[in-house]
N, C-alpha and C. Protein backbone atom coordinates (compact mmCIF):
# COMPACT_ATOMS: atom_id res chain seq x y z
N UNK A 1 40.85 -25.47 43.14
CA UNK A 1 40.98 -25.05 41.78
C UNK A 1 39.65 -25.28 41.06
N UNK A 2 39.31 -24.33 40.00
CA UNK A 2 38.14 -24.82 39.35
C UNK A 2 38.36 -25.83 38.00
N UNK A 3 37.12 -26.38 38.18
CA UNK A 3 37.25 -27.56 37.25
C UNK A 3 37.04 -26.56 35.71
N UNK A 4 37.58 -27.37 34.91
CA UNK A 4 37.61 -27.05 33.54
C UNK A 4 36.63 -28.13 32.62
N UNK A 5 36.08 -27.31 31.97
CA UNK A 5 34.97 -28.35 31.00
C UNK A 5 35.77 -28.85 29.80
N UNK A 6 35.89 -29.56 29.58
CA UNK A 6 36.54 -30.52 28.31
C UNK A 6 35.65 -30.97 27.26
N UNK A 7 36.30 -30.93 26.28
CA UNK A 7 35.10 -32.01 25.33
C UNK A 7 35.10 -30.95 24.19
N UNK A 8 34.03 -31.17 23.62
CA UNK A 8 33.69 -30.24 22.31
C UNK A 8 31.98 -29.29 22.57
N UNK A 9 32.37 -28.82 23.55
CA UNK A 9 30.70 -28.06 23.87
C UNK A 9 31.16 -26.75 23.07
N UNK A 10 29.72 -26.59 22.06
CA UNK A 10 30.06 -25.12 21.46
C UNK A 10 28.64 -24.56 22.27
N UNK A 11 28.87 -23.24 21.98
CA UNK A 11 28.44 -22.48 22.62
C UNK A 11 27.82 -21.58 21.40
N UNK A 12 26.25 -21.63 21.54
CA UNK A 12 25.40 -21.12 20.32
C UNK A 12 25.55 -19.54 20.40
N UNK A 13 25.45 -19.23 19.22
CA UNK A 13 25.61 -17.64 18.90
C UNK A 13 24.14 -17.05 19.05
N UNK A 14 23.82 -15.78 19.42
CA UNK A 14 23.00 -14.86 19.45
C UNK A 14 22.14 -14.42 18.01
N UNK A 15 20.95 -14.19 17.90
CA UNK A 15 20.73 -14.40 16.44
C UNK A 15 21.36 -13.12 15.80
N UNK A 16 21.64 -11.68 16.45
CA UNK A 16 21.91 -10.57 16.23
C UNK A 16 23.49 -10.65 15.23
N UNK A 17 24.29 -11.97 15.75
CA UNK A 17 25.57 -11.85 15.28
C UNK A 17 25.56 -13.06 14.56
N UNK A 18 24.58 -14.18 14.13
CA UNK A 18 24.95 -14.41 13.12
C UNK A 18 24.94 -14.39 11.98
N UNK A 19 25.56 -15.25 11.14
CA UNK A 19 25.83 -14.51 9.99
C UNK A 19 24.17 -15.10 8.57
N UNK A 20 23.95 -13.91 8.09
CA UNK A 20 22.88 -13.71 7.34
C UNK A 20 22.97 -14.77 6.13
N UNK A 21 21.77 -15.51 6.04
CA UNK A 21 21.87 -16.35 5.01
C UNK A 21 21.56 -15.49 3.84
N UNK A 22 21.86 -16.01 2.58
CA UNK A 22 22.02 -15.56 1.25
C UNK A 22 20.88 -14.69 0.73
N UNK A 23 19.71 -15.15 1.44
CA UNK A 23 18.34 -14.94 1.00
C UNK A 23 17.64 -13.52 1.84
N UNK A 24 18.58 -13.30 2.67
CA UNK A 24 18.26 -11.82 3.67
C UNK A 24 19.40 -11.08 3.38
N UNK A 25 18.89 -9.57 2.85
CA UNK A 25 19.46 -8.88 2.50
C UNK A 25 19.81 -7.73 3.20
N UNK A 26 20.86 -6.91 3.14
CA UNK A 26 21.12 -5.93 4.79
C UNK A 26 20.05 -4.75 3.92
N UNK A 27 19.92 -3.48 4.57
CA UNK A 27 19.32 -2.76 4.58
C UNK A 27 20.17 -1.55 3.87
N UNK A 28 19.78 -1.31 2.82
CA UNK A 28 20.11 -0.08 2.19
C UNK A 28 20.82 0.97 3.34
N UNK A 29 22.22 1.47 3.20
CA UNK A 29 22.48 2.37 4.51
C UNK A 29 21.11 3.85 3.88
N UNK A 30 20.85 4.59 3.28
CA UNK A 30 19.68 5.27 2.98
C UNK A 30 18.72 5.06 4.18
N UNK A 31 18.27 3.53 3.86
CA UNK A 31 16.85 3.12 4.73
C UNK A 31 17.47 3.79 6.34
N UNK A 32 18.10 3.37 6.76
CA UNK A 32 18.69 3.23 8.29
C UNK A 32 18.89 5.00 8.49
N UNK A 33 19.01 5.84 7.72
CA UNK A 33 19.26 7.12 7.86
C UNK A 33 17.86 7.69 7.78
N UNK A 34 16.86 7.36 7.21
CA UNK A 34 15.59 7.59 6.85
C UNK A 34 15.08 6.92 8.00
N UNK A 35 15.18 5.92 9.08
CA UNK A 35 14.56 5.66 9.67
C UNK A 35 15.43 6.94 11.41
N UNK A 36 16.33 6.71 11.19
CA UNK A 36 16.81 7.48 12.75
C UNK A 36 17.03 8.89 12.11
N UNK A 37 17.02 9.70 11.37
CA UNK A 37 16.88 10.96 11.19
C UNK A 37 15.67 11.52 11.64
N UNK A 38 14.45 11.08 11.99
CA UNK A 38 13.31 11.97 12.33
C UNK A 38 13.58 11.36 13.87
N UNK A 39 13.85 10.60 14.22
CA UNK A 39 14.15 10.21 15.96
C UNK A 39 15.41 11.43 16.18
N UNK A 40 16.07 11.79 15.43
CA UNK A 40 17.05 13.11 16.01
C UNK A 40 16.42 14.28 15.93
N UNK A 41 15.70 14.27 14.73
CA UNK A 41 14.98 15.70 14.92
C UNK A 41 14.42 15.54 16.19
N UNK A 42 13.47 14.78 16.07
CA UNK A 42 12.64 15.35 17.73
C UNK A 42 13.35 15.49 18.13
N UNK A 43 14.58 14.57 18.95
CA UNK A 43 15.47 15.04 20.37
C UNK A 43 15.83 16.23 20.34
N UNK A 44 16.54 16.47 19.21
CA UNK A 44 17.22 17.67 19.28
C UNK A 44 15.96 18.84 19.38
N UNK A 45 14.74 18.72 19.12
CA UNK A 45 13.71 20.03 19.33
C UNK A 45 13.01 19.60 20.42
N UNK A 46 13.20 18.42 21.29
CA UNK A 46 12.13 18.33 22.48
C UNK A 46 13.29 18.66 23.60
N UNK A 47 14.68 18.45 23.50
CA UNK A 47 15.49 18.90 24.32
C UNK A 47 16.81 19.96 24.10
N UNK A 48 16.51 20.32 23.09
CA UNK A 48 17.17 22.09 22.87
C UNK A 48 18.68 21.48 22.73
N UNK A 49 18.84 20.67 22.45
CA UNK A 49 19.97 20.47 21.29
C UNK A 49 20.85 20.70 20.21
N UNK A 50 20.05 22.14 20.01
CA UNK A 50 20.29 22.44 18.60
C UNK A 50 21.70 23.53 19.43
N UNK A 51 21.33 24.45 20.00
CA UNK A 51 22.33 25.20 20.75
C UNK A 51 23.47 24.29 21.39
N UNK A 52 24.00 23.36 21.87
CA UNK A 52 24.48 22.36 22.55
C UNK A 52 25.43 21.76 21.04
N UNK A 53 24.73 21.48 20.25
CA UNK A 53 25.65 21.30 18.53
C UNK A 53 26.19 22.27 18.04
N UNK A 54 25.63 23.74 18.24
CA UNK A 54 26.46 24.39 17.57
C UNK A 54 27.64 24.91 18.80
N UNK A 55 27.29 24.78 19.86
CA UNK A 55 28.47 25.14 20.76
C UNK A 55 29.71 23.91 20.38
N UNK A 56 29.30 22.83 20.30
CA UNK A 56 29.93 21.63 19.92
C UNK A 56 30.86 22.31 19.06
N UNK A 57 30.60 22.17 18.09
CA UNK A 57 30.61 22.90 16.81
C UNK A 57 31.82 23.66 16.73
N UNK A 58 31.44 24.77 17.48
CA UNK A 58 32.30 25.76 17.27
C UNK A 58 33.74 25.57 18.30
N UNK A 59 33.81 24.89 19.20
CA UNK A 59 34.55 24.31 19.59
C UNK A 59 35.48 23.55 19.12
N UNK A 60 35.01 22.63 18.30
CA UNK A 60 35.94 21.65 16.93
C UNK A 60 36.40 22.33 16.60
N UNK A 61 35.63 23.95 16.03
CA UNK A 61 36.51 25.00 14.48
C UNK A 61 37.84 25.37 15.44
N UNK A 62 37.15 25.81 16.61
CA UNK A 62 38.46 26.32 17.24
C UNK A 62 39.55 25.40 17.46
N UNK A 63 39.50 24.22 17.74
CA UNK A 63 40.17 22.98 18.40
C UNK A 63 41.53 23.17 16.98
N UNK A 64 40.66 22.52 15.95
CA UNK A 64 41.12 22.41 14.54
C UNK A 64 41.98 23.76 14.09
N UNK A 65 41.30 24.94 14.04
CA UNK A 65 42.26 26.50 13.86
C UNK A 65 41.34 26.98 12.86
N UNK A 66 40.30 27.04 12.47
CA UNK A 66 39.27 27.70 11.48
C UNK A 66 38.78 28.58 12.25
């Protein structure tokens, strides 16, 4: 059988999840759209994406009944 650890061992959090002290503020959702909106443009024009969304696309209308 395996042994089991006992006691009070915590187990430290990742800095990604914890929680933000008072003095750091999150990021405007704006900023975060302003920063990954020109990373989609390219993809979508360095790998022809744009056709691939609207097939998407038109698929939903149909899915939906438009």
């Amino acid at each position: 059988m395996a042994t089991q650890q006992t006691g009070t061992t915590r187990r430290r959090r990742p800095a990604f999840t914890q929680a933000q002290s008072a003095e750091q503020r999150t990021r405007h959702p704006a900023v975060a759209l302003a920063m990954a909106l020109p990373c989609a443009v390219l993809l979508v024009l360095l790998f022809g994406g744009w056709e691939q969304m609207a097939k998407q696309a038109e698929a939903l209308a149909e899915l939906i009944g438009r």
